[in-house]
PDB file of N, CA and C in Angstrom:
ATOM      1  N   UNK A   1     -68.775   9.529 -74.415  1.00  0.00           N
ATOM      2  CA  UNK A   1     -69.156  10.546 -75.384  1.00  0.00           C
ATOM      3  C   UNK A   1     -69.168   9.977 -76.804  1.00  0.00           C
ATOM      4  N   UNK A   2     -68.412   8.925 -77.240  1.00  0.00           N
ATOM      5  CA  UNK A   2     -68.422   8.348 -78.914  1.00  0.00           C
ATOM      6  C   UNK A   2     -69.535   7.895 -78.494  1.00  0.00           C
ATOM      7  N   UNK A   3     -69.509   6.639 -77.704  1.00  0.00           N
ATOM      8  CA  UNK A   3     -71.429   6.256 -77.934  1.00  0.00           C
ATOM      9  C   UNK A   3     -72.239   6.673 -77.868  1.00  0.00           C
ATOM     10  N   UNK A   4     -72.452   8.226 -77.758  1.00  0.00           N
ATOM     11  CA  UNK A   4     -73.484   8.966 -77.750  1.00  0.00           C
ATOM     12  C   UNK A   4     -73.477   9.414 -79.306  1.00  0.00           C
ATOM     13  N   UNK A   5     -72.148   9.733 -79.542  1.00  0.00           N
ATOM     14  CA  UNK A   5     -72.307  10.313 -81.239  1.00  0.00           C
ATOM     15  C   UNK A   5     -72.270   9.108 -82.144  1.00  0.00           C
ATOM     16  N   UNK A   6     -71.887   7.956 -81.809  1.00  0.00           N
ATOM     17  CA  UNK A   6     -72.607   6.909 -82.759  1.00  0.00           C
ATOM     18  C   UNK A   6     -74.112   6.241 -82.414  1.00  0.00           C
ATOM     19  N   UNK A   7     -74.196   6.639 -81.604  1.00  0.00           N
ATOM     20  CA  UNK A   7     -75.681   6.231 -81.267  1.00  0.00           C
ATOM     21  C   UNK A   7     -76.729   7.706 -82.414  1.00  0.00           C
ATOM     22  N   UNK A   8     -76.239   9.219 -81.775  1.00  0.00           N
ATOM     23  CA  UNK A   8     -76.852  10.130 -83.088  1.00  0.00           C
ATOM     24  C   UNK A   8     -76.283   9.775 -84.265  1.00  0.00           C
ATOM     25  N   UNK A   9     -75.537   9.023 -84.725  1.00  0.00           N
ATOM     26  CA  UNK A   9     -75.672   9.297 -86.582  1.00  0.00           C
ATOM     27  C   UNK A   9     -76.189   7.778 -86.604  1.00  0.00           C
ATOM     28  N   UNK A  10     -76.167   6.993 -85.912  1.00  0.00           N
ATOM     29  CA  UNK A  10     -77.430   5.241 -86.302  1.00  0.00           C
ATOM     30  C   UNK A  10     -78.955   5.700 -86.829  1.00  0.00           C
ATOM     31  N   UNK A  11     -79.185   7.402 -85.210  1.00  0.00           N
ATOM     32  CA  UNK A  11     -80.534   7.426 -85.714  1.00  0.00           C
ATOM     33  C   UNK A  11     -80.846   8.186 -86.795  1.00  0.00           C
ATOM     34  N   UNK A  12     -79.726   8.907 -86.906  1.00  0.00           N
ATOM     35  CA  UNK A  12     -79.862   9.685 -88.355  1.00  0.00           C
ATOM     36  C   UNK A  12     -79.977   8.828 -89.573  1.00  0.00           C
ATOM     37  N   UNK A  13     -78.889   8.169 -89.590  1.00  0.00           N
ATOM     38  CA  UNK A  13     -78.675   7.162 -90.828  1.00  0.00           C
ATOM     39  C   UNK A  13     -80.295   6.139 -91.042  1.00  0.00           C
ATOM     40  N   UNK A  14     -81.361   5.924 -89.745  1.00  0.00           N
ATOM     41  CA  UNK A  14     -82.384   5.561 -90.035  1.00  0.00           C
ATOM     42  C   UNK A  14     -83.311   6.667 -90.365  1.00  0.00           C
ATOM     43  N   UNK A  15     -82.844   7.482 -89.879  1.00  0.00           N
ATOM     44  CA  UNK A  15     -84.555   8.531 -90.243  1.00  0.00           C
ATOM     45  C   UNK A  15     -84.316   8.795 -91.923  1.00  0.00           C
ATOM     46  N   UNK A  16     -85.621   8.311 -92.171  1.00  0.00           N
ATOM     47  CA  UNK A  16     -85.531   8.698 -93.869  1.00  0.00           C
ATOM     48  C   UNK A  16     -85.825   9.761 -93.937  1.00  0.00           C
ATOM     49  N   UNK A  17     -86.775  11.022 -93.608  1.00  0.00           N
ATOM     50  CA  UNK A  17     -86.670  12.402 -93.675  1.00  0.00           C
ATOM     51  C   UNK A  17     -85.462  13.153 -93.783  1.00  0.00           C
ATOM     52  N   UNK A  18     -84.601  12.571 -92.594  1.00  0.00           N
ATOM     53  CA  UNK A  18     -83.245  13.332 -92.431  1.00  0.00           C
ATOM     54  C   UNK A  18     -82.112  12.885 -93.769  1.00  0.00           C
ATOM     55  N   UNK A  19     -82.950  11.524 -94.076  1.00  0.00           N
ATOM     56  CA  UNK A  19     -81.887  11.187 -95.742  1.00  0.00           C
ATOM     57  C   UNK A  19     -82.216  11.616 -96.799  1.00  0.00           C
ATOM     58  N   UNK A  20     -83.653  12.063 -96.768  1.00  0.00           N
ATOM     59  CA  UNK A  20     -84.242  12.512 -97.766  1.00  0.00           C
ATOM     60  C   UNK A  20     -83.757  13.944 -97.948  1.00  0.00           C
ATOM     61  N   UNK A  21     -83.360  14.837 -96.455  1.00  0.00           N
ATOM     62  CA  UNK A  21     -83.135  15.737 -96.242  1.00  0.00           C
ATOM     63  C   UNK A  21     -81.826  16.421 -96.981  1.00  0.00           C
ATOM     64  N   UNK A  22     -80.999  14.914 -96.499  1.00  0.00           N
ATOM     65  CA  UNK A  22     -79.408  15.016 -96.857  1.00  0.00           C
ATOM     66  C   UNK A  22     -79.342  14.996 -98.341  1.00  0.00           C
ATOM     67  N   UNK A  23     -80.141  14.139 -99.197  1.00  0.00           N
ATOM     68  CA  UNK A  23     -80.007  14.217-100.797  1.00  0.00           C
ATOM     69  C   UNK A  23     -80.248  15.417-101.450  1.00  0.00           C
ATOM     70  N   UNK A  24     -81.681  15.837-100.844  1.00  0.00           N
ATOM     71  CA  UNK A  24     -82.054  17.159-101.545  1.00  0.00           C
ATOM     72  C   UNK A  24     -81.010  18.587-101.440  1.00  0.00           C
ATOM     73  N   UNK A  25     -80.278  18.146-100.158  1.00  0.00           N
ATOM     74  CA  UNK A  25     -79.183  19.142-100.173  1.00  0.00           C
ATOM     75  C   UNK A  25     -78.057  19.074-101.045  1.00  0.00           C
ATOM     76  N   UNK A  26     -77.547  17.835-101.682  1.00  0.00           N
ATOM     77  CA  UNK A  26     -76.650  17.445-102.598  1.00  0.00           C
ATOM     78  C   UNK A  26     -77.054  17.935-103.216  1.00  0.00           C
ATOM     79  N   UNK A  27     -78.161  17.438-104.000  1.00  0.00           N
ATOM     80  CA  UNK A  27     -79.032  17.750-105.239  1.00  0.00           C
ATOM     81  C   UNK A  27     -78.771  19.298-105.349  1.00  0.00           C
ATOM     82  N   UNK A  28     -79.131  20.192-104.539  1.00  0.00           N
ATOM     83  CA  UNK A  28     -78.978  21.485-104.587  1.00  0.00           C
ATOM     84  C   UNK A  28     -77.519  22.386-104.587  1.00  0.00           C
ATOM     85  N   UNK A  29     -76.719  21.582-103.985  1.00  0.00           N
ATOM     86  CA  UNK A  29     -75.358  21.892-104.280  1.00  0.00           C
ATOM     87  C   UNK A  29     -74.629  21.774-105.363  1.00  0.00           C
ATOM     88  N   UNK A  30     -75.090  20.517-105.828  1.00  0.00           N
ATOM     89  CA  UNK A  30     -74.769  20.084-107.464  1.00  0.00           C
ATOM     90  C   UNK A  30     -75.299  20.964-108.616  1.00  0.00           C
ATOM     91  N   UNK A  31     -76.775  21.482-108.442  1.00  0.00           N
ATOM     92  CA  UNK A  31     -77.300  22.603-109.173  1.00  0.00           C
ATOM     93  C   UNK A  31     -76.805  23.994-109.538  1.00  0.00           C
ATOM     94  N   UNK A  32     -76.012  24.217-107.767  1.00  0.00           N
ATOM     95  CA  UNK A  32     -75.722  25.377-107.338  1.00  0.00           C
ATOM     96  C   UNK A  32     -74.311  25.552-108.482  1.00  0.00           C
ATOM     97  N   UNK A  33     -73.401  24.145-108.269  1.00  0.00           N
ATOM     98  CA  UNK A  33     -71.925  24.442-108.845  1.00  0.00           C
ATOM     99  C   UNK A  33     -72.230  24.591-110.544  1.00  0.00           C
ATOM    100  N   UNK A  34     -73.306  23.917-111.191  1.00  0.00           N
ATOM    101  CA  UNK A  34     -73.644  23.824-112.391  1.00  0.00           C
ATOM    102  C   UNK A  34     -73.978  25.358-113.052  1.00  0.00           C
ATOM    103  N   UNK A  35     -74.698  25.847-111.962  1.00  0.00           N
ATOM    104  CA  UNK A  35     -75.051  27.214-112.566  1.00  0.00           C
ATOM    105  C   UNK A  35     -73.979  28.283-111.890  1.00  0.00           C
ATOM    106  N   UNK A  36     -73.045  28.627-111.292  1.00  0.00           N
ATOM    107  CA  UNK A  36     -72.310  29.164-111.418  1.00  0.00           C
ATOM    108  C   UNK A  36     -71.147  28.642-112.467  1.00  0.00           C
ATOM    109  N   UNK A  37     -70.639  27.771-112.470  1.00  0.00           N
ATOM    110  CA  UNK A  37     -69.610  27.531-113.928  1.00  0.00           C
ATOM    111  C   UNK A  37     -70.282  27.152-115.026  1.00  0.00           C
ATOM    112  N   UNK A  38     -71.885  27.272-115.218  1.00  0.00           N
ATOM    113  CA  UNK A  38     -72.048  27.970-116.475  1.00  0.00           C
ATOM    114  C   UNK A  38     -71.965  29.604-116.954  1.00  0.00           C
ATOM    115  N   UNK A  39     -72.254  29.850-115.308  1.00  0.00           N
ATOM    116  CA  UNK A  39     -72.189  31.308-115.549  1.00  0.00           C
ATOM    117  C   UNK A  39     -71.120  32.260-115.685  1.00  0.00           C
ATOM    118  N   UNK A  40     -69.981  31.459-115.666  1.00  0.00           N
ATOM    119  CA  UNK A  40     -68.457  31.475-115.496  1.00  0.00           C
ATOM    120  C   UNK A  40     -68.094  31.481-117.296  1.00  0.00           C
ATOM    121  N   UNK A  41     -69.001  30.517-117.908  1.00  0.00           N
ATOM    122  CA  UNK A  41     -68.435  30.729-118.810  1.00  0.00           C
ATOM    123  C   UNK A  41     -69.427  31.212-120.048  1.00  0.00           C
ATOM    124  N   UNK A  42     -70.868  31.162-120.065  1.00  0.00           N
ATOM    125  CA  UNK A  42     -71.630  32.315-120.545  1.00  0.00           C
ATOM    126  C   UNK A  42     -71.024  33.397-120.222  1.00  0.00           C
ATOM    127  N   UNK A  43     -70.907  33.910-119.192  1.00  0.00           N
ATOM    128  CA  UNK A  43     -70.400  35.304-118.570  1.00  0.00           C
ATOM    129  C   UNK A  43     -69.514  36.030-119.686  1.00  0.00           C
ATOM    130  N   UNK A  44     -68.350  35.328-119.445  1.00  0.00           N
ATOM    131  CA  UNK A  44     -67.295  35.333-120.860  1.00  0.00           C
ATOM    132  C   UNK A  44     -68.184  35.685-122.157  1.00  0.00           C
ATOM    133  N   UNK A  45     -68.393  34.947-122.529  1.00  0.00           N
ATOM    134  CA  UNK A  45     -69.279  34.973-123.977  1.00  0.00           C
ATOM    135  C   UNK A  45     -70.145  36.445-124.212  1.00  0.00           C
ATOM    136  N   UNK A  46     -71.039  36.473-123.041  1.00  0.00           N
ATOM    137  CA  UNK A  46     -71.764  37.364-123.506  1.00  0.00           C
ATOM    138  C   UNK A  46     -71.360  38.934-123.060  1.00  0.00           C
ATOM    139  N   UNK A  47     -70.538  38.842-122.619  1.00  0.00           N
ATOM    140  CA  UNK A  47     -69.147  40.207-122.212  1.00  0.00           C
ATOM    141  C   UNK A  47     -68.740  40.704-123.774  1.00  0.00           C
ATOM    142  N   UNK A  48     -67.976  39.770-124.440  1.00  0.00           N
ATOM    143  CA  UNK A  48     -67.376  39.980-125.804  1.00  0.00           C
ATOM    144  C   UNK A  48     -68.544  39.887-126.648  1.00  0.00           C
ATOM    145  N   UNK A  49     -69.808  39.786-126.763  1.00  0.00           N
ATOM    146  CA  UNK A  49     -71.109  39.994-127.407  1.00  0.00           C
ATOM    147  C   UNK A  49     -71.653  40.989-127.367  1.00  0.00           C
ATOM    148  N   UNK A  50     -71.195  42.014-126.191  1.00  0.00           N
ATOM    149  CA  UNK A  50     -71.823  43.252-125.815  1.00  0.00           C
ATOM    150  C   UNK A  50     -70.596  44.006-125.975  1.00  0.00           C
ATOM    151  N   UNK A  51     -69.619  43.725-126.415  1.00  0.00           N
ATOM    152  CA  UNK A  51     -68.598  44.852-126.724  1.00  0.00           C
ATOM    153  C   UNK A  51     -68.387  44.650-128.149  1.00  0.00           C
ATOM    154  N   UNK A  52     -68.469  43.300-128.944  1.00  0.00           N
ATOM    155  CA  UNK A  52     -68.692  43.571-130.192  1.00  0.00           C
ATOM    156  C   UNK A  52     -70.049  44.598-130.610  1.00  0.00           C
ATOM    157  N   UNK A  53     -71.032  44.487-129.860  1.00  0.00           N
ATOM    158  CA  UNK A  53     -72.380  44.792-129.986  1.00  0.00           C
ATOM    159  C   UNK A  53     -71.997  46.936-129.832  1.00  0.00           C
ATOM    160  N   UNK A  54     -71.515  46.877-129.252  1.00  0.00           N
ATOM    161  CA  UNK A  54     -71.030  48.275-128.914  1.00  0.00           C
ATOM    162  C   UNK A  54     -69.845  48.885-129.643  1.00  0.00           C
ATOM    163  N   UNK A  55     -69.072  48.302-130.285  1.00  0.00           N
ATOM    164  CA  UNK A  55     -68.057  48.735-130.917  1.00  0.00           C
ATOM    165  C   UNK A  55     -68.597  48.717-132.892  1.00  0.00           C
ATOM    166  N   UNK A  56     -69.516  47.948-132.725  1.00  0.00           N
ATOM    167  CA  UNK A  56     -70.281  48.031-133.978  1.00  0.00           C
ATOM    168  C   UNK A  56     -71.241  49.612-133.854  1.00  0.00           C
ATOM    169  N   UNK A  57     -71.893  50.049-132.961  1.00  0.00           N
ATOM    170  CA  UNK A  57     -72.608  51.010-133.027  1.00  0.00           C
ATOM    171  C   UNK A  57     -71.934  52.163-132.983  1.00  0.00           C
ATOM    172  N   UNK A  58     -70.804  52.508-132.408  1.00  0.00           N
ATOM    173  CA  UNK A  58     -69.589  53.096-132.447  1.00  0.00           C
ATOM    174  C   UNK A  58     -69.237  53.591-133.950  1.00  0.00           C
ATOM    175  N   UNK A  59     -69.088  52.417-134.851  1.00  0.00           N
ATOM    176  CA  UNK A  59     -68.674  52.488-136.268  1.00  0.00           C
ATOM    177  C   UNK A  59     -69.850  53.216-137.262  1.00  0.00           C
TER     178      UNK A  59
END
């Protein structure tokens, strides 16, 4: 049974589709974490922008 599963990841590790496959998924995970902890911390920001924004119209 191992030489069967090192025999599937040899042919994986050659198929360039399936590497090409594997990057673009990084790539997209890396995007993914970028725009949620920006949005983590815009979020913040524009929370206290809309309650200054509201506590001014208030006055």
């Amino acid at each position: 049974m191992e030489v069967h599963w090192k025999q599937s990841v040899a042919r994986l590790v050659k198929d360039k589709q399936a590497a090409t496959a594997v990057e673009y998924g990084l790539i997209v995970g890396l995007i993914a974490v970028v725009i949620v902890g920006g949005l983590a911390i815009m979020g913040e920001t524009a929370g206290n922008t809309f309650n200054n924004v509201a506590n001014t119209l208030d006055n």
